[in-house]
N, C-alpha and C. Protein backbone atom coordinates (compact mmCIF):
# COMPACT_ATOMS: atom_id res chain seq x y z
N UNK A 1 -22.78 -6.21 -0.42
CA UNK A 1 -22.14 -7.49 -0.65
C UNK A 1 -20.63 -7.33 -0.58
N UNK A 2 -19.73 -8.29 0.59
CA UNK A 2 -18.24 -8.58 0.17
C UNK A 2 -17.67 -9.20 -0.84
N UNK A 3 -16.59 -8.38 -1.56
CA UNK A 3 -16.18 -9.15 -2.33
C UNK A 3 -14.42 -9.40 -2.27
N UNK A 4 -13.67 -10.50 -2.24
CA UNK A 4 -12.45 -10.76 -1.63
C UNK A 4 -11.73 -9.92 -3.12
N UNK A 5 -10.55 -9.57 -3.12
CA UNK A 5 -9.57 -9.01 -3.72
C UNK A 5 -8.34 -9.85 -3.46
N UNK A 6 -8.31 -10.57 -4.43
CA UNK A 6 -6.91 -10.97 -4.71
C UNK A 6 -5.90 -10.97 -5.98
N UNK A 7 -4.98 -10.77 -6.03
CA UNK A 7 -3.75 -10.57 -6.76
C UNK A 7 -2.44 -11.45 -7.06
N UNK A 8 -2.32 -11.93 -7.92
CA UNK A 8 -0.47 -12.22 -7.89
C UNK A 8 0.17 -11.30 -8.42
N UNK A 9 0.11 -10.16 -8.06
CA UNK A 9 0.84 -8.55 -8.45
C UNK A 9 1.05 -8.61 -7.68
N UNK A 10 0.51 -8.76 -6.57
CA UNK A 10 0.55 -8.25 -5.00
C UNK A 10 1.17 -9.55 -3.79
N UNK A 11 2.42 -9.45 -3.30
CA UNK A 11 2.29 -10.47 -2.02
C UNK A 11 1.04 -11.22 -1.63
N UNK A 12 1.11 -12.30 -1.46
CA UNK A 12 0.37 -12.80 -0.20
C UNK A 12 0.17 -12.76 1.14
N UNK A 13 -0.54 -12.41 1.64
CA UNK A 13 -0.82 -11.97 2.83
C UNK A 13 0.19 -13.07 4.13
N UNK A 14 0.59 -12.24 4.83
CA UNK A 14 1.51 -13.27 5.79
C UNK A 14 0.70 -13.64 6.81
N UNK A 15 -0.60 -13.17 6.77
CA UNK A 15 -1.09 -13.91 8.00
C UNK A 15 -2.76 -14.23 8.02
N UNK A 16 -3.68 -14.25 8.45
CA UNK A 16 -5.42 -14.44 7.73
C UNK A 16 -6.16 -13.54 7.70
N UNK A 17 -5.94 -13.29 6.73
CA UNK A 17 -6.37 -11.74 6.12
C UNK A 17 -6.44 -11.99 4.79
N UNK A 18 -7.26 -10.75 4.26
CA UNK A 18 -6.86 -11.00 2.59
C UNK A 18 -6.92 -9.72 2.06
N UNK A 19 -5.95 -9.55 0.69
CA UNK A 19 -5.41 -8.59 -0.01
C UNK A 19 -5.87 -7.12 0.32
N UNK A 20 -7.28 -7.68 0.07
CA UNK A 20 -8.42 -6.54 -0.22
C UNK A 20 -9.67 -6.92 -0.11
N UNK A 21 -10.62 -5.94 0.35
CA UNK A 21 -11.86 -6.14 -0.16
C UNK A 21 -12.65 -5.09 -0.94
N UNK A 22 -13.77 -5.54 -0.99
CA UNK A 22 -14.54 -4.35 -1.90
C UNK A 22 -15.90 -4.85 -1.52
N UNK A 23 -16.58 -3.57 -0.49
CA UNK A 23 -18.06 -3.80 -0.15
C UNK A 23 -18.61 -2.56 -1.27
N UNK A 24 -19.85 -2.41 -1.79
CA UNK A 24 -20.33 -1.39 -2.71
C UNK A 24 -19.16 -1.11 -3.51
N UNK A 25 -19.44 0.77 -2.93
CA UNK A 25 -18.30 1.57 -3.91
C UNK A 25 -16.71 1.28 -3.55
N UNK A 26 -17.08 0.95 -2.18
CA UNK A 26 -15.60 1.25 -0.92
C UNK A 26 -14.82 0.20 -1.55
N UNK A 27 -12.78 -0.19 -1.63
CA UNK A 27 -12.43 -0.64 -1.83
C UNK A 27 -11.59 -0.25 -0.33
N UNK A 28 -10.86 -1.62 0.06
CA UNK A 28 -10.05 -1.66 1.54
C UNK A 28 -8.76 -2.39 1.35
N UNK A 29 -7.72 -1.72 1.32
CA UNK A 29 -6.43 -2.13 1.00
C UNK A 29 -5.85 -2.58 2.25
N UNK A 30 -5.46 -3.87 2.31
CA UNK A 30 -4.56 -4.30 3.44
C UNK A 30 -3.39 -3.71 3.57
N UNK A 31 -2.60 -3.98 4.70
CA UNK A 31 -1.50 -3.07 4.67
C UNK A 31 -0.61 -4.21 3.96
N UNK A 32 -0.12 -3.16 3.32
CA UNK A 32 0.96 -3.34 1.83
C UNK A 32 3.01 -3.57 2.60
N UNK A 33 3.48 -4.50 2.84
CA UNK A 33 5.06 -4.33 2.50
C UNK A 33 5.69 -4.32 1.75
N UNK A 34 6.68 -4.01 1.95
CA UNK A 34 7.87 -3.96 0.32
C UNK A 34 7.96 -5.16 -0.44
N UNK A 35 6.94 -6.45 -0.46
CA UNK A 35 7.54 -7.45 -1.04
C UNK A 35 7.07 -7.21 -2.27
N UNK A 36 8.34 -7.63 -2.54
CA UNK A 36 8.27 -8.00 -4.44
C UNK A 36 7.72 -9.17 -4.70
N UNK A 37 6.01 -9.68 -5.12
CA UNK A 37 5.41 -10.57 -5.05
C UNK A 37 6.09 -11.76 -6.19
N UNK A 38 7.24 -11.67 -7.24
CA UNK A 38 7.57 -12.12 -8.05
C UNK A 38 9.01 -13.28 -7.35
N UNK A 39 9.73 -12.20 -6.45
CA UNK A 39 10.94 -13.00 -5.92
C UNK A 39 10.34 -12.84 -3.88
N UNK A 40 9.86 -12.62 -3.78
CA UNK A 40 10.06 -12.30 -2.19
C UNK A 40 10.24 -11.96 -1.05
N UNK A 41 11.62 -10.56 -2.34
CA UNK A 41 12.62 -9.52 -1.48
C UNK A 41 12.19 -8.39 -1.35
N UNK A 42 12.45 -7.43 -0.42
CA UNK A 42 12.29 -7.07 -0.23
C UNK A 42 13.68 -5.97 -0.35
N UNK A 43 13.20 -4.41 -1.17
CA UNK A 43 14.39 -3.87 -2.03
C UNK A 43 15.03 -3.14 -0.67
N UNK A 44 16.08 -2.53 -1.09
CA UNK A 44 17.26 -2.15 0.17
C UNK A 44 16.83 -1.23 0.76
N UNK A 45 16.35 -0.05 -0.23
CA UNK A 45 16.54 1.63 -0.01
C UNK A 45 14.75 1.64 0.42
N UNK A 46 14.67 2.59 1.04
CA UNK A 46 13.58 3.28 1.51
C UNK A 46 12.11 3.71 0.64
N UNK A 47 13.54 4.45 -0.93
CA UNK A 47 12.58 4.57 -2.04
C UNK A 47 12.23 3.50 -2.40
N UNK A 48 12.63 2.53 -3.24
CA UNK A 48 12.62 1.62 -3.56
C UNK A 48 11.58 0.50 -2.50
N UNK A 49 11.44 0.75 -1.39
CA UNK A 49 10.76 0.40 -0.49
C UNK A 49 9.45 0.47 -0.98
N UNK A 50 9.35 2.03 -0.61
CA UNK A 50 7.55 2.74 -0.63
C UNK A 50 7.47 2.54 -2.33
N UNK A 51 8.21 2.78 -3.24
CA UNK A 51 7.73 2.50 -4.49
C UNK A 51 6.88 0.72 -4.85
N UNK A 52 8.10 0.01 -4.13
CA UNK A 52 7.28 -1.36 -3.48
C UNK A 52 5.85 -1.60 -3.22
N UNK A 53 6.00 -0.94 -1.98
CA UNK A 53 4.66 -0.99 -1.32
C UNK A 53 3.19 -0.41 -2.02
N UNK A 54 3.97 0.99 -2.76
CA UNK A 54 2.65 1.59 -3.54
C UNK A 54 1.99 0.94 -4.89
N UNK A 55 3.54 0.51 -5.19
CA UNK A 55 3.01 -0.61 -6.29
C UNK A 55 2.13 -1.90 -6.24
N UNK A 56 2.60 -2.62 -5.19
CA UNK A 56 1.58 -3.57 -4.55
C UNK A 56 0.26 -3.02 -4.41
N UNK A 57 -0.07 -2.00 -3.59
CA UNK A 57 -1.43 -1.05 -3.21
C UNK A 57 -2.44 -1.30 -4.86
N UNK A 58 -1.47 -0.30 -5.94
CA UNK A 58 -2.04 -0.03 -7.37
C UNK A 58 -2.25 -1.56 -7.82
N UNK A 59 -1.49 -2.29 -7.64
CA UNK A 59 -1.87 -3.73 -8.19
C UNK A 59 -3.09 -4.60 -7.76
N UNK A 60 -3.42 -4.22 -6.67
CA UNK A 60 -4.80 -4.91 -5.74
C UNK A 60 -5.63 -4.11 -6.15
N UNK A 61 -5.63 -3.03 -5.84
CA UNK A 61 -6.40 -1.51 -6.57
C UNK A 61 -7.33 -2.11 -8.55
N UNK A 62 -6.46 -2.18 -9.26
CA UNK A 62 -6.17 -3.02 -9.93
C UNK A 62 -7.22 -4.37 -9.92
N UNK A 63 -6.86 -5.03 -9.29
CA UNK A 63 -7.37 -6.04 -9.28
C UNK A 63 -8.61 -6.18 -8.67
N UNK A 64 -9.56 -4.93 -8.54
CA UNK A 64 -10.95 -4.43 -7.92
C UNK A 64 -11.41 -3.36 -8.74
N UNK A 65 -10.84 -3.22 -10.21
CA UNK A 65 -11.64 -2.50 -10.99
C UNK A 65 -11.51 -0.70 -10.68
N UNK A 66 -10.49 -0.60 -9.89
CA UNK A 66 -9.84 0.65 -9.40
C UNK A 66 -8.99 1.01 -9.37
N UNK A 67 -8.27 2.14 -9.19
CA UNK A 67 -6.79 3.38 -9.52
C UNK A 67 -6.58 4.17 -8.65
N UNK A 68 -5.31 4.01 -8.42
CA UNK A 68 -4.85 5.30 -7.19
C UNK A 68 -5.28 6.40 -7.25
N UNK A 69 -6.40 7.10 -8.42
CA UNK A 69 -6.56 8.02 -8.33
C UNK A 69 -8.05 7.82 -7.35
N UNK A 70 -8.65 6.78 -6.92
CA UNK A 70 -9.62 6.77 -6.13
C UNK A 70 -9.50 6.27 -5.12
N UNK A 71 -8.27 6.55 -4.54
CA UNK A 71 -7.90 6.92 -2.90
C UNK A 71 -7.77 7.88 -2.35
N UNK A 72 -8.93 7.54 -1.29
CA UNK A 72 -9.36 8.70 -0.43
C UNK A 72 -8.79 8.51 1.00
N UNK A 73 -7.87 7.44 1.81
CA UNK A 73 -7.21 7.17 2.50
C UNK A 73 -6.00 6.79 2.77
N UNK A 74 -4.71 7.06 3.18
CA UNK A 74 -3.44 6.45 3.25
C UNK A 74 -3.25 6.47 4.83
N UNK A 75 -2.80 5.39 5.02
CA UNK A 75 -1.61 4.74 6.01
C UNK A 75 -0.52 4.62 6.30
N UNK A 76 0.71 5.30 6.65
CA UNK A 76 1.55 4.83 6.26
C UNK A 76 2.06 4.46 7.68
N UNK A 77 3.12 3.54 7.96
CA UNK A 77 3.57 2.71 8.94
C UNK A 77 4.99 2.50 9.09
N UNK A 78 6.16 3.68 9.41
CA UNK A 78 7.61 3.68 8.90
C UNK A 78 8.23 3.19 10.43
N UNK A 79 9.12 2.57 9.97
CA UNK A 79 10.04 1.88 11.37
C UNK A 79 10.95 2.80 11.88
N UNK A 80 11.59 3.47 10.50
CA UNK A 80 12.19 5.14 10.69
C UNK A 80 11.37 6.02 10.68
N UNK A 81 11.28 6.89 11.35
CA UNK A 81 10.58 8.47 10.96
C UNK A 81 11.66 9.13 10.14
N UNK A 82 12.65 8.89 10.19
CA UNK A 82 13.58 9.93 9.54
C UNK A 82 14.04 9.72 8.36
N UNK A 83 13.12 8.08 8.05
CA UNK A 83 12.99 8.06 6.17
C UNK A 83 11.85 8.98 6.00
N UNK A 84 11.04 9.60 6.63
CA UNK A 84 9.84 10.61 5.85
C UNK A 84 10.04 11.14 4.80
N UNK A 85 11.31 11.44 4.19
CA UNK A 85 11.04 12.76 3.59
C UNK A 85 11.04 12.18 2.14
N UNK A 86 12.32 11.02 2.05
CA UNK A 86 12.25 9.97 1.61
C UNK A 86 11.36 9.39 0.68
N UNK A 87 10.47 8.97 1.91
CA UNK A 87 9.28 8.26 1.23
C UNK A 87 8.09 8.91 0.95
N UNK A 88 8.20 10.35 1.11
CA UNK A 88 7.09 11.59 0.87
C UNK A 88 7.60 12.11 -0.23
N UNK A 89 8.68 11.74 -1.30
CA UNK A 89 9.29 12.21 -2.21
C UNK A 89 8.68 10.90 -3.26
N UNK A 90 8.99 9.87 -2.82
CA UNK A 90 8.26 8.69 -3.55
C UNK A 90 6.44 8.95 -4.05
N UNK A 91 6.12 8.94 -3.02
CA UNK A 91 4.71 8.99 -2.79
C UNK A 91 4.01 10.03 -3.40
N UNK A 92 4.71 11.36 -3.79
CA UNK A 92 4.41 12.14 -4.83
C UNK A 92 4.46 11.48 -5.73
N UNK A 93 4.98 10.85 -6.57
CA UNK A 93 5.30 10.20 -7.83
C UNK A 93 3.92 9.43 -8.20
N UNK A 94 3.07 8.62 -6.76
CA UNK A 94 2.22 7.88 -6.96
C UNK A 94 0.60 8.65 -6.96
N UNK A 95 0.83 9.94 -6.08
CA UNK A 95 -0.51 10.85 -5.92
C UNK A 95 -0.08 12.02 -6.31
N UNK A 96 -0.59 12.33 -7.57
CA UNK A 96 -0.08 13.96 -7.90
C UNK A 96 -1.31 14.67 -7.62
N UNK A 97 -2.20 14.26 -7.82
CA UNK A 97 -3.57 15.58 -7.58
C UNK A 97 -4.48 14.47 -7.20
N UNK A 98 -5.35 15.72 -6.68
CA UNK A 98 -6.69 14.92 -5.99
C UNK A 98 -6.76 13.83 -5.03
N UNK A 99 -5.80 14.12 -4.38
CA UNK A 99 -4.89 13.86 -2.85
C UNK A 99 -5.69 13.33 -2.23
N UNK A 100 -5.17 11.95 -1.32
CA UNK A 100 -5.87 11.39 -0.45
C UNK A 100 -5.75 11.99 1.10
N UNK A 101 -6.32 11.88 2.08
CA UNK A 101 -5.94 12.42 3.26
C UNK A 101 -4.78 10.87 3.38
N UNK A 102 -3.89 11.41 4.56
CA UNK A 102 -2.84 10.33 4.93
C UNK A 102 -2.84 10.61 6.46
N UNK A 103 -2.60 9.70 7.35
CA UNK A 103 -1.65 9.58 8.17
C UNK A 103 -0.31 8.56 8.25
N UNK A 104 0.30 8.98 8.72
CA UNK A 104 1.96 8.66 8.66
C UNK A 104 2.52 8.33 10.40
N UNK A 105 2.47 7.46 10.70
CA UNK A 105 3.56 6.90 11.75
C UNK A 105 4.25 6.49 12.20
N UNK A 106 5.57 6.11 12.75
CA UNK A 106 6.06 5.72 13.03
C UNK A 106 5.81 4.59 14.25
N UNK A 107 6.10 3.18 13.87
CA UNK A 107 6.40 1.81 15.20
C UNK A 107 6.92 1.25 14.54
N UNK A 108 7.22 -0.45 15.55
CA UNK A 108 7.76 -1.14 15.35
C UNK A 108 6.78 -2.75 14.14
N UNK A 109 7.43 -2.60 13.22
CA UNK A 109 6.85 -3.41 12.34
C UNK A 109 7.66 -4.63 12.25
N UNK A 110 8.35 -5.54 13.05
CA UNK A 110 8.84 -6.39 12.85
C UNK A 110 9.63 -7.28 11.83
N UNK A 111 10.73 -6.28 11.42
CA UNK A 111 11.54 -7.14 10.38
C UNK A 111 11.05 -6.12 8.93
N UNK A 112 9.49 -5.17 8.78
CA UNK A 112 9.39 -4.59 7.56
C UNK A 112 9.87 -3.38 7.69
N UNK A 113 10.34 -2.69 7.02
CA UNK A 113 10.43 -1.26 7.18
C UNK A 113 9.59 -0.39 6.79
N UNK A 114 8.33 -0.56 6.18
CA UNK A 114 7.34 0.31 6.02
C UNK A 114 6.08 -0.85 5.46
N UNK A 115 4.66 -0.57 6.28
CA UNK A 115 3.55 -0.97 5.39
C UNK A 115 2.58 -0.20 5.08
N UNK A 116 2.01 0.51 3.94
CA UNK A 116 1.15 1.18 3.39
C UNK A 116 -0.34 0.53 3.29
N UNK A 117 -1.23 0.96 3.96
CA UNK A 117 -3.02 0.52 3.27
C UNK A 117 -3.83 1.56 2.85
N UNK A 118 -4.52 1.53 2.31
CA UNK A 118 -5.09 2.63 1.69
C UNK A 118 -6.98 2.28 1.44
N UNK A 119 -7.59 3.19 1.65
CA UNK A 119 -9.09 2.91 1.14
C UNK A 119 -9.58 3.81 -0.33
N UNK A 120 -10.39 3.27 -0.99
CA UNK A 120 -10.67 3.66 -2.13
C UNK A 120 -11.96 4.04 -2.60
N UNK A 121 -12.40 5.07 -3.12
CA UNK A 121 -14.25 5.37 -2.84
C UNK A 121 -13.99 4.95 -4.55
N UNK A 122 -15.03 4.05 -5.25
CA UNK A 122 -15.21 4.27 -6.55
C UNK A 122 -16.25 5.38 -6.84
């Protein structure tokens, strides 16, 4: 059975899609931007960015009866590559053990500078 995931922790989705879902155990994180779901903005710095974005992630997470510690997938989606190190300094802060696999790439995201999604095994 689907079940929709939604949040006011978390942005609203900019386009028809939604937050999250959750089929069984699996939880499916949309990809996450820096918005600050409270004002709209989107913060300056890079850190402050991915701290954004991961926070949004934990807040939907959250809002499906789940915790970053039961992510078993990351996404990440940087407009810079040469914020990596950056935002791999952040992103420790959010996964200290029992590590999700990630991939990390760099394109063009139109106007965001990074979006994070993540999947979640309960």
């Amino acid at each position: 059975m689907k079940e929709i995931i939604n949040t006011n922790l978390a942005p609203k989705p900019g386009g028809h899609f939604s937050q999250g879902v959750k089929v069984n155990q699996t939880i499916y994180v949309a990809g996450q931007a820096p918005v600050d779901p409270k004002t709209g903005e989107i913060p300056k710095t890079i850190e402050e960015q991915t701290r954004q974005a991961l926070t949004n992630i934990k807040n939907v997470l959250e809002a499906a009866d789940a915790k970053l510690e039961d992510v078993v997938k990351v996404n990440t989606y940087l407009t810079n590559l040469e914020d990596f190190e950056a935002y791999n300094k952040v992103y420790q802060e959010f996964f200290i053990d029992n590590l999700p696999v990630r991939t990390t790439i760099g394109c063009d995201l139109k106007g965001i500078p990074i979006e994070i999604d993540a999947i979640a095994e309960l």
